[in-house]
Protein backbone atom coordinates (compact mmCIF):
# COMPACT_ATOMS: atom_id res chain seq x y z
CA UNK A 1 0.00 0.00 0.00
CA UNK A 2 1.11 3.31 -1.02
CA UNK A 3 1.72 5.85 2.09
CA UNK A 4 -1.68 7.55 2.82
CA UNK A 5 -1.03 11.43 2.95
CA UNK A 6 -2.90 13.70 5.38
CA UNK A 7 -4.87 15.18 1.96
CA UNK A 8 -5.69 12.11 0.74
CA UNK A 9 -6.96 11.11 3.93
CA UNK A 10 -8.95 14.16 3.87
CA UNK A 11 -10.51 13.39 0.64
CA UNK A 12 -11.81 9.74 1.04
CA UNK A 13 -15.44 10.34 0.53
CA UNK A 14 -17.44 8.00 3.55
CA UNK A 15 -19.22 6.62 0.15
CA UNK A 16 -17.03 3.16 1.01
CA UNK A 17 -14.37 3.25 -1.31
CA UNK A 18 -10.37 2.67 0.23
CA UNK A 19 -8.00 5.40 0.72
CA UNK A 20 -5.91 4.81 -2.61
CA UNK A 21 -8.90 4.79 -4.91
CA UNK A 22 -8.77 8.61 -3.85
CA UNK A 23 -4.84 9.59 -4.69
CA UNK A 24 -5.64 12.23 -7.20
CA UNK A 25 -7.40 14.26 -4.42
CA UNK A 26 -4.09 15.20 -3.17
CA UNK A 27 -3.27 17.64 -5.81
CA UNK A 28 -6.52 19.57 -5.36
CA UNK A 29 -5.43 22.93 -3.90
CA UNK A 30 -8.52 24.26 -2.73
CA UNK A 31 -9.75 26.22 -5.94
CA UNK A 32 -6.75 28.64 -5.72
CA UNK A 33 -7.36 30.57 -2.61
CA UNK A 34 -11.31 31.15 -4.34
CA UNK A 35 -13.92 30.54 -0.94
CA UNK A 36 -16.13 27.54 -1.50
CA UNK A 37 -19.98 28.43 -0.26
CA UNK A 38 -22.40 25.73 0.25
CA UNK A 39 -25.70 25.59 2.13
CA UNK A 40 -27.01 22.69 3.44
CA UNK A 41 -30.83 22.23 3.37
CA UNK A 42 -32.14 19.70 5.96
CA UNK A 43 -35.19 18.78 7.00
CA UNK A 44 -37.84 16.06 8.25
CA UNK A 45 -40.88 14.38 9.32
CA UNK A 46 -41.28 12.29 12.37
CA UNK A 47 -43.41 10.29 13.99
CA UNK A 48 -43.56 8.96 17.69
CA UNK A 49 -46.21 5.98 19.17
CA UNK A 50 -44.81 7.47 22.71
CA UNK A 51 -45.31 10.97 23.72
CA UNK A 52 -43.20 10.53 27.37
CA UNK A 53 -40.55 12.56 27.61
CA UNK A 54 -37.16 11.65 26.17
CA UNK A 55 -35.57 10.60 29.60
CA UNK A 56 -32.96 8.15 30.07
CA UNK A 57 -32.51 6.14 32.74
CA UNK A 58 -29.07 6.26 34.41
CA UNK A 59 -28.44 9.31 32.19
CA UNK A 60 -28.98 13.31 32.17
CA UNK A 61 -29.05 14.51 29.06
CA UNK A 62 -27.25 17.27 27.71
CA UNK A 63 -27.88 20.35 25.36
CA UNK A 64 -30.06 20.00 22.36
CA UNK A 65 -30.41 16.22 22.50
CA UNK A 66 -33.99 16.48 22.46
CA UNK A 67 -36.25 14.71 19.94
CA UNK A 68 -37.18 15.95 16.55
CA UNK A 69 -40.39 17.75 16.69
CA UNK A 70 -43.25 15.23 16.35
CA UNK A 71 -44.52 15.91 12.03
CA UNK A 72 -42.96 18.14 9.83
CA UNK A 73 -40.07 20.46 10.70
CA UNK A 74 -37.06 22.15 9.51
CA UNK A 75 -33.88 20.68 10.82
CA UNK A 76 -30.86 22.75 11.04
CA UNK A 77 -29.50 24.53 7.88
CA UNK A 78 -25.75 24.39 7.22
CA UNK A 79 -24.10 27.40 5.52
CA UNK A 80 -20.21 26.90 5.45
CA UNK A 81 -17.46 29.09 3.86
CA UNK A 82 -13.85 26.94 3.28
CA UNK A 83 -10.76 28.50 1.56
CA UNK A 84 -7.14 28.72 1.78
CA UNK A 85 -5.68 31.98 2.96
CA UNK A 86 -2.79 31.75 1.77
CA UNK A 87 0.73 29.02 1.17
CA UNK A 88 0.57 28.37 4.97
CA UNK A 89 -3.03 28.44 6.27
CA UNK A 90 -6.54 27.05 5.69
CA UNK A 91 -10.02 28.37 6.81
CA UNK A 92 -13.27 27.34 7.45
CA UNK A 93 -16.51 28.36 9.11
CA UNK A 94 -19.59 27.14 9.66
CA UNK A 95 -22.70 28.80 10.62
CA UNK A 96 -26.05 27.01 11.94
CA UNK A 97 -29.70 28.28 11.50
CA UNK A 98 -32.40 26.13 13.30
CA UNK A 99 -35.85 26.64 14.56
CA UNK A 100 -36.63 26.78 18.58
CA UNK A 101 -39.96 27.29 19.39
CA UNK A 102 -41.01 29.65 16.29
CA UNK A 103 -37.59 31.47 16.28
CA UNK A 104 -34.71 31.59 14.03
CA UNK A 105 -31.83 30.73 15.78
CA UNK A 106 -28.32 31.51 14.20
CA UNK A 107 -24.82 29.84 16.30
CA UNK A 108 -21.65 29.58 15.18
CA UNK A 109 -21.10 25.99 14.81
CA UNK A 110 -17.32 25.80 13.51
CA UNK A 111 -14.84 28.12 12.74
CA UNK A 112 -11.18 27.37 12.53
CA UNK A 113 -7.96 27.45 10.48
CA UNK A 114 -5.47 25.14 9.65
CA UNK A 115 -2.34 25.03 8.80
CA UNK A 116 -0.62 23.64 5.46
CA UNK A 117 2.81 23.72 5.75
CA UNK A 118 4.06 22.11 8.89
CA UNK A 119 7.66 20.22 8.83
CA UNK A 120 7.84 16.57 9.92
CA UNK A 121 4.16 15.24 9.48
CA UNK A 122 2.48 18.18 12.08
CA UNK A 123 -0.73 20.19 11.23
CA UNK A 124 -2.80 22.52 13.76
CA UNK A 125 -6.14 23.61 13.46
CA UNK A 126 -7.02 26.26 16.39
CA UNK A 127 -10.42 27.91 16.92
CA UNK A 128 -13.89 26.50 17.56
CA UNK A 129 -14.46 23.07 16.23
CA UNK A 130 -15.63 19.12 16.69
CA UNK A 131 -13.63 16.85 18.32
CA UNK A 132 -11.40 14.14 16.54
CA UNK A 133 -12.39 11.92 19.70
CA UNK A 134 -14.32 8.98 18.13
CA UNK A 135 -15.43 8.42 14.79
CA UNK A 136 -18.80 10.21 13.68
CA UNK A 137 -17.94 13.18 16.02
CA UNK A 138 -15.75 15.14 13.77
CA UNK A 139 -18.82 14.44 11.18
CA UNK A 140 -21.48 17.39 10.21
CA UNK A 141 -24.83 15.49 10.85
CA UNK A 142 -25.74 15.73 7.45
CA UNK A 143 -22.98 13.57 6.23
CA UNK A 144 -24.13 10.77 9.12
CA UNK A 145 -25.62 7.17 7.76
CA UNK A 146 -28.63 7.19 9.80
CA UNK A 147 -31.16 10.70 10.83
CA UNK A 148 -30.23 10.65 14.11
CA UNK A 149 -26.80 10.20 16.37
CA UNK A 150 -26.39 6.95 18.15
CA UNK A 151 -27.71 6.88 21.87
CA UNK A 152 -24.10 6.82 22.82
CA UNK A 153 -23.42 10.03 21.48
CA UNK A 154 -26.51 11.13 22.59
CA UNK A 155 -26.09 10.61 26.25
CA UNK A 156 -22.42 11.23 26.68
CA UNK A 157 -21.36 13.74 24.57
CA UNK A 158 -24.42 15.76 23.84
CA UNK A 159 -24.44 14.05 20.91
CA UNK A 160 -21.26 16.07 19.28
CA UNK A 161 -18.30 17.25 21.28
CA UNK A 162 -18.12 20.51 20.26
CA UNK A 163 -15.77 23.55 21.71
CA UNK A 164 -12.87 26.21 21.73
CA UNK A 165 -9.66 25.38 21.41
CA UNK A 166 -6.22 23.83 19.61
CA UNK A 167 -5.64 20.57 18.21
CA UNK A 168 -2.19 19.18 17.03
CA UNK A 169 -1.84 15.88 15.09
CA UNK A 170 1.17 14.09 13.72
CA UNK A 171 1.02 12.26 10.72
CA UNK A 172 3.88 9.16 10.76
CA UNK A 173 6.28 9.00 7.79
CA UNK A 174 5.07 5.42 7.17
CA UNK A 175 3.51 3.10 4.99
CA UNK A 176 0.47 1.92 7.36
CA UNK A 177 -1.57 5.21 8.16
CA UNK A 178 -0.53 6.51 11.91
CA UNK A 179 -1.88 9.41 13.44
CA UNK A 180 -1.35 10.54 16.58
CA UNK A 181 -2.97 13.77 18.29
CA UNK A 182 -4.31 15.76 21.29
CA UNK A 183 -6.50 18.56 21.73
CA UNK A 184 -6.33 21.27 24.80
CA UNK A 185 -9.95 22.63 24.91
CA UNK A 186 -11.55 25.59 26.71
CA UNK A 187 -14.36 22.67 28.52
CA UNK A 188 -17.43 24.60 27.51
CA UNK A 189 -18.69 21.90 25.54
CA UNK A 190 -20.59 18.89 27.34
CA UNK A 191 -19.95 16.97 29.12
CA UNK A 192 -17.48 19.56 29.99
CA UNK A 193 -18.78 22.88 30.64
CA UNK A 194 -18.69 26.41 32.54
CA UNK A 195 -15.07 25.79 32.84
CA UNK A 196 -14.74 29.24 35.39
CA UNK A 197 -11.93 30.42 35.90
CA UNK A 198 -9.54 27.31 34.32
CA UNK A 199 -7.93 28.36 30.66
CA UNK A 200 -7.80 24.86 29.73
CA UNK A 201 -10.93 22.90 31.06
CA UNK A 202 -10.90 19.72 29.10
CA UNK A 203 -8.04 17.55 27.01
CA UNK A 204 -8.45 14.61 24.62
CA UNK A 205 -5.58 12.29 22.99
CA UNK A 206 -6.21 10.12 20.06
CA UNK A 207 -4.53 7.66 17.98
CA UNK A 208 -5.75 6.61 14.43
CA UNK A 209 -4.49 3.65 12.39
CA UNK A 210 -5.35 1.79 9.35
CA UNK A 211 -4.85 1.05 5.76
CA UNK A 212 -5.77 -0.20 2.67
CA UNK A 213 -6.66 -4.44 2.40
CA UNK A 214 -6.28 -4.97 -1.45
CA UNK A 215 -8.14 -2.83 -3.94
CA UNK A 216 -10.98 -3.23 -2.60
CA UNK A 217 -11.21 -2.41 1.25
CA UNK A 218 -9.86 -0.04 3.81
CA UNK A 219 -10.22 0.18 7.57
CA UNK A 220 -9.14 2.37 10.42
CA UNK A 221 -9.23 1.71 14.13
CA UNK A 222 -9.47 4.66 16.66
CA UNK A 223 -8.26 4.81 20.65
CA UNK A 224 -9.02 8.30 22.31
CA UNK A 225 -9.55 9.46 26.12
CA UNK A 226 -11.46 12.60 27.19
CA UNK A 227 -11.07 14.59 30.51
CA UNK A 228 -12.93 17.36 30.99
CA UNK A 229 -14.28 19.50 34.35
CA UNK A 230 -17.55 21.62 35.36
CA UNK A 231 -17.89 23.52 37.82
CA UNK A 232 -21.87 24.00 36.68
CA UNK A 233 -22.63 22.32 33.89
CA UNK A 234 -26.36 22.21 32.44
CA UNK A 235 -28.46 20.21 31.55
CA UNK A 236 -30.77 20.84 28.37
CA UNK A 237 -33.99 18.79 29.70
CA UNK A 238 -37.20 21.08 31.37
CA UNK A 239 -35.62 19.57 34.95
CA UNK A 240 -33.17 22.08 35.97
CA UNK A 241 -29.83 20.16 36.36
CA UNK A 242 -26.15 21.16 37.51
CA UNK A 243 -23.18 19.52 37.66
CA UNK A 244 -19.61 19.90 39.15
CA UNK A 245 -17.07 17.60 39.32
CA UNK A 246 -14.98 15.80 36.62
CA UNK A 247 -15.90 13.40 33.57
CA UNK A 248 -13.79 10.95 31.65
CA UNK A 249 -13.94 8.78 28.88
CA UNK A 250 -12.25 6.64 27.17
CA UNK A 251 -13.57 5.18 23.76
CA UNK A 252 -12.71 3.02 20.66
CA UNK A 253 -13.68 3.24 16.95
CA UNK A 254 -13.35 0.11 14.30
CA UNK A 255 -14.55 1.78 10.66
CA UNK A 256 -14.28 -1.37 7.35
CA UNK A 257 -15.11 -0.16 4.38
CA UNK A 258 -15.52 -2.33 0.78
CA UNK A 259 -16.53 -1.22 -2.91
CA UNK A 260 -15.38 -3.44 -5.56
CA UNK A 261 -11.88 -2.86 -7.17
CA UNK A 262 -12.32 0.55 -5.19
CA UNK A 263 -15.15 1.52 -7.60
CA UNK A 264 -17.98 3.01 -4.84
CA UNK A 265 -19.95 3.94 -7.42
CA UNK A 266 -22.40 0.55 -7.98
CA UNK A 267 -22.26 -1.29 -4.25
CA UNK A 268 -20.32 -0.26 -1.47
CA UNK A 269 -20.15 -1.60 2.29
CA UNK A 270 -19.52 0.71 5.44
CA UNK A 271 -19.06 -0.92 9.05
CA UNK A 272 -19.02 0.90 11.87
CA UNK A 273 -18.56 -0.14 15.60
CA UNK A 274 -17.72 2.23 18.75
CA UNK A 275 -17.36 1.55 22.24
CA UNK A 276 -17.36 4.67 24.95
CA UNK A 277 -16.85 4.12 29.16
CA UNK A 278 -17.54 7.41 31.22
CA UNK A 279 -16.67 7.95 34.51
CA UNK A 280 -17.91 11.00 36.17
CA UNK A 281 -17.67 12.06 39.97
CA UNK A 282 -18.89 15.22 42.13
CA UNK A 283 -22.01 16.69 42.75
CA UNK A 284 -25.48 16.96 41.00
CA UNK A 285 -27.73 20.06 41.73
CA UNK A 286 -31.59 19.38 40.68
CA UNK A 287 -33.94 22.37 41.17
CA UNK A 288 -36.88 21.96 38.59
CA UNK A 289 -39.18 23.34 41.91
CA UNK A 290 -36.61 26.30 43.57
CA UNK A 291 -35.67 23.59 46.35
CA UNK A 292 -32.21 22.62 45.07
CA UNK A 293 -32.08 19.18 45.65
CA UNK A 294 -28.52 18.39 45.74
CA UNK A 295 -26.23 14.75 45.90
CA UNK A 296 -23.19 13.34 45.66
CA UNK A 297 -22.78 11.46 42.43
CA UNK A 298 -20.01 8.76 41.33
CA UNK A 299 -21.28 7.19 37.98
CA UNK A 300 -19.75 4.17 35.96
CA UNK A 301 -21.52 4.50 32.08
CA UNK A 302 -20.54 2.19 29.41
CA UNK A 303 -22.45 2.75 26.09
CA UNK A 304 -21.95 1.23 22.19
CA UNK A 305 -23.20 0.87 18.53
CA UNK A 306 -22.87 -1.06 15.98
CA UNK A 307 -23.91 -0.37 12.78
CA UNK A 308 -23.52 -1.37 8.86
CA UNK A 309 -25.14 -0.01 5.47
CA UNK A 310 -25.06 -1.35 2.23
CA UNK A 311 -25.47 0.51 -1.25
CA UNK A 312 -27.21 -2.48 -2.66
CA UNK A 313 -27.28 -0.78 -6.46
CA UNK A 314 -26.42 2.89 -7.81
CA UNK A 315 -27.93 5.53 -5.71
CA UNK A 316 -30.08 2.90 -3.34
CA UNK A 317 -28.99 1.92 -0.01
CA UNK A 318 -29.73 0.22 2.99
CA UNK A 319 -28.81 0.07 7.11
CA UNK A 320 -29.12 -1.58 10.19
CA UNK A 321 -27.87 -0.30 13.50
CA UNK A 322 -28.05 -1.42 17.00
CA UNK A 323 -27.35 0.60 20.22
CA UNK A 324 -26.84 -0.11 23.87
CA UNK A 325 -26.52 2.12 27.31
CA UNK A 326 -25.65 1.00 31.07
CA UNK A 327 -24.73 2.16 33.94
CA UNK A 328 -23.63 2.00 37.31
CA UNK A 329 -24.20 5.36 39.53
CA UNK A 330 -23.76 5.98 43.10
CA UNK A 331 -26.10 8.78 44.06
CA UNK A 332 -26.49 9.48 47.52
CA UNK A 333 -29.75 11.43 47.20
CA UNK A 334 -32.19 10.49 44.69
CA UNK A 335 -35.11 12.59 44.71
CA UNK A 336 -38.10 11.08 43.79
CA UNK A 337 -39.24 13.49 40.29
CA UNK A 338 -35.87 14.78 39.57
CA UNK A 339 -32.87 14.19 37.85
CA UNK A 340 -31.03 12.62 40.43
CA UNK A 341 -33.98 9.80 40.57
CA UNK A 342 -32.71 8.97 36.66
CA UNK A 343 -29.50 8.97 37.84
CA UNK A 344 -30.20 6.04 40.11
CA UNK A 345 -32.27 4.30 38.18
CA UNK A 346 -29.35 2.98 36.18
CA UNK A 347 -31.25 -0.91 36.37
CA UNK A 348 -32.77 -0.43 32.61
CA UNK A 349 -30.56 -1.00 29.79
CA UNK A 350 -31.67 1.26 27.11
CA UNK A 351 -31.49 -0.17 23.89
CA UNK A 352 -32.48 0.85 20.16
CA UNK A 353 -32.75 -0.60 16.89
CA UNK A 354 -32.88 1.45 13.82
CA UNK A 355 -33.23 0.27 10.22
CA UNK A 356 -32.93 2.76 7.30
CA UNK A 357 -33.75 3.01 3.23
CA UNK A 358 -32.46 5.91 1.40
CA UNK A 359 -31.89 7.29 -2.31
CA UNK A 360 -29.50 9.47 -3.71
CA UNK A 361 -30.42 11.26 -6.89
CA UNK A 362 -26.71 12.77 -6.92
CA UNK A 363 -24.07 13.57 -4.61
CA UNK A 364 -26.29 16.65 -3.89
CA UNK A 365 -29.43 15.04 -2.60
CA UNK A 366 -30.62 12.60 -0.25
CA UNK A 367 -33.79 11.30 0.75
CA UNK A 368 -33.85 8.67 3.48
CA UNK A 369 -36.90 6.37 5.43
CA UNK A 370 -35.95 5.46 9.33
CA UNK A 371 -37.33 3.37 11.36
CA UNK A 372 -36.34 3.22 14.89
CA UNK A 373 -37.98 0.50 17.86
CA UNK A 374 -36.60 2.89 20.94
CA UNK A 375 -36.75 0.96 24.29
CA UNK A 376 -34.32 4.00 25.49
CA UNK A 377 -36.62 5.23 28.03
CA UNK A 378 -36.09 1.65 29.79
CA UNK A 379 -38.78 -0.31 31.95
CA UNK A 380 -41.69 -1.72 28.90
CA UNK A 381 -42.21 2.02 27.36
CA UNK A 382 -41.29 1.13 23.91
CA UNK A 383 -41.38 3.80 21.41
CA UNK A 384 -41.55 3.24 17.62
CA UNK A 385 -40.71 6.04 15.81
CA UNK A 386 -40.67 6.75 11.69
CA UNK A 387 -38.40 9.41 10.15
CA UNK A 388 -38.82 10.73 6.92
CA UNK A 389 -35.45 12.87 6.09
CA UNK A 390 -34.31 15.30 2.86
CA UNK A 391 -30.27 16.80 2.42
CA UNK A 392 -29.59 19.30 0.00
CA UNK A 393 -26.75 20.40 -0.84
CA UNK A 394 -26.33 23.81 -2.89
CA UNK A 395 -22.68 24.59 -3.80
CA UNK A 396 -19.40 23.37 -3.80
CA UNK A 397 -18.94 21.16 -0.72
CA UNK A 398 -15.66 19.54 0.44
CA UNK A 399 -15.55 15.88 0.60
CA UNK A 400 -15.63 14.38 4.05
CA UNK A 401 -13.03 12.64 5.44
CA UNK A 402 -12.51 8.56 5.74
């Protein structure tokens, strides 16, 4: 196998196809310095048998993990500038428009710069961005294979890891594709958050290998640790929730992908697996009536997908996924009604499994039929839910990475 360079890595398109089918992406310099603008158009229609609230046990939420509104709605709309500035550095920003409760909301999702030129394998990229911890965090949800994030990105990271901050990889001068990197973050983003007074609140550390198997198949395996400290840190549910103390976790990432002599065009294959532990200690404030409830918390969380989809024929595919939660908490308090009650009632198990149908017209467009069974909410409340989603892309986007 030929060595792997950070741009071709860069380029390989998640459509299946291995590293080295993608070689002549390297010498694509960016349009010559010309900003590419594209605006993604996303949208669905959902339907829930359950209307209980999204709660799950042994978990508190965080941020904007709630549900999709029940029938039609807008989802959020992706605008995104990407240039280089100059020889040396590369931008790119993205900016976020979604709906909350009748209101156009606009938030800076990413907006950071790298650089091109580094000696000896090393890039930065400083500013606000996602996380290289795991494997769909560092993706935009509209390149994701299934409507919605797995429950284990859901409940531990808010479903993306998202903050401020500088991340330096190093790419290994060998044949089989190393990576090594760490990121020192400002630990606003959950399930860090209101860092204080600390300039760094939250670190992760990752290490990425793989490599081409033949013509036809790649695969990459990912290791990566988060640490990260609130000294308040909310929760998005109606239930009032803080927390202060530290969280860690530790996950890894397995990615196989097939397409026949490297050809994604007519079938393709993508596996995906991860596996996350989080271990979180300190304190957990609950006030959804002005009365504060407040406990000591030491919680053990250990949370997984698995997931595969198949292009079957040109622009048809198909997916399965499976997801599991547990967990293990010690609270010393739990208030019957609050937060701190779904803390301790870490007995359940959630579970989900989602199967998916979707068509691609062109590169541009998607349209894709979920179906989930969601026994998330634990005990026998089991929640079957059909999503109807559309992407649109207008403009020149970047292909993802592998």
């Amino acid at each position: 196998m030929s060595r792997i360079t950070r741009a071709t890595l860069g380029a390989c398109f998640a459509l299946g196809a291995p590293c080295a089918s993608f070689s002549a992406a390297a010498a694509d310099a960016g349009n010559a310095f010309n900003p590419k603008i594209s605006l993604i158009l996303n949208g669905q229609y959902a339907h829930y048998s359950s209307d209980a609230e999204a709660d799950v046990p042994g978990h508190v939420l965080g941020p904007e993990t709630e549900f999709a509104p029940q029938g039609f709605s807008v989802g959020e709309t992706e605008l995104a500038i990407e240039s280089n500035i100059d020889d040396q550095f590369h931008g790119w920003a993205t900016v976020a428009l979604e709906n909350e409760d009748g209101e156009t909301v606009v938030a800076l999702e990413e907006a950071y710069i790298n650089t091109l030129a580094l000696p000896q394998g090393l890039a930065l990229k400083f500013g606000r961005f996602f996380s290289d911890v795991g494997y769909q965090n560092h993706q935009h949800a509209h390149a994701w294979e299934f409507a919605d994030a797995p429950l284990v990105y859901r409940a531990f990271l808010g479903n993306q890891l998202k903050d401020d901050g500088l991340q330096l990889r190093w790419l290994a001068p060998t044949d089989l594709f190393l990576e090594l990197g760490a990121e020192a973050l400002r630990g606003d983003g959950f399930p860090a958050g209101d860092n204080g007074e600390h300039d760094v609140g939250a670190w992760t550390a990752f290490a990425h290998v793989g490599g081409d198997i033949g013509a036809s198949s790649s695969w990459r395996v990912g290791l990566w640790h988060f640490d990260g400290k609130s000294s308040d840190r909310r929760s998005g549910e109606d239930i009032e929730t803080g927390f202060s103390g530290k969280s860690r976790i530790s996950g890894l990432d397995l990615v196989y992908k097939w397409a026949p002599n490297g050809n994604a065009n007519l079938r393709n294959l993508v596996l995906q697996a991860e596996v996350m532990r989080r271990s979180e200690s300190g304190t957990v404030v609950s006030d959804p009536d002005g009365a504060a409830d407040s406990s000591a918390y030491d919680g053990d969380q250990l949370g997984w997908y698995v997931q595969g989809v198949y292009q079957f024929m040109p622009r048809w595919r198909a997916g399965l996924r499976y997801d599991r939660l547990s967990a293990s908490n010690d609270v010393s308090n739990p208030v019957a009604g609050t937060s701190l009650e779904t803390l301790a009632n870490d007995g359940e198990d959630p579970q989900r499994v989602s199967a998916m149908l979707d068509f691609s017209n062109s590169e541009f467009s998607r349209i894709r039929l979920q179906f989930n069974r969601d026994e998330s909410r634990g005990g026998s409340d089991t929640d079957n839910q059909l999503l109807v989603q559309y992407i649109y892309s207008l403009g020149a986007h970047p292909a993802h990475q592998f």
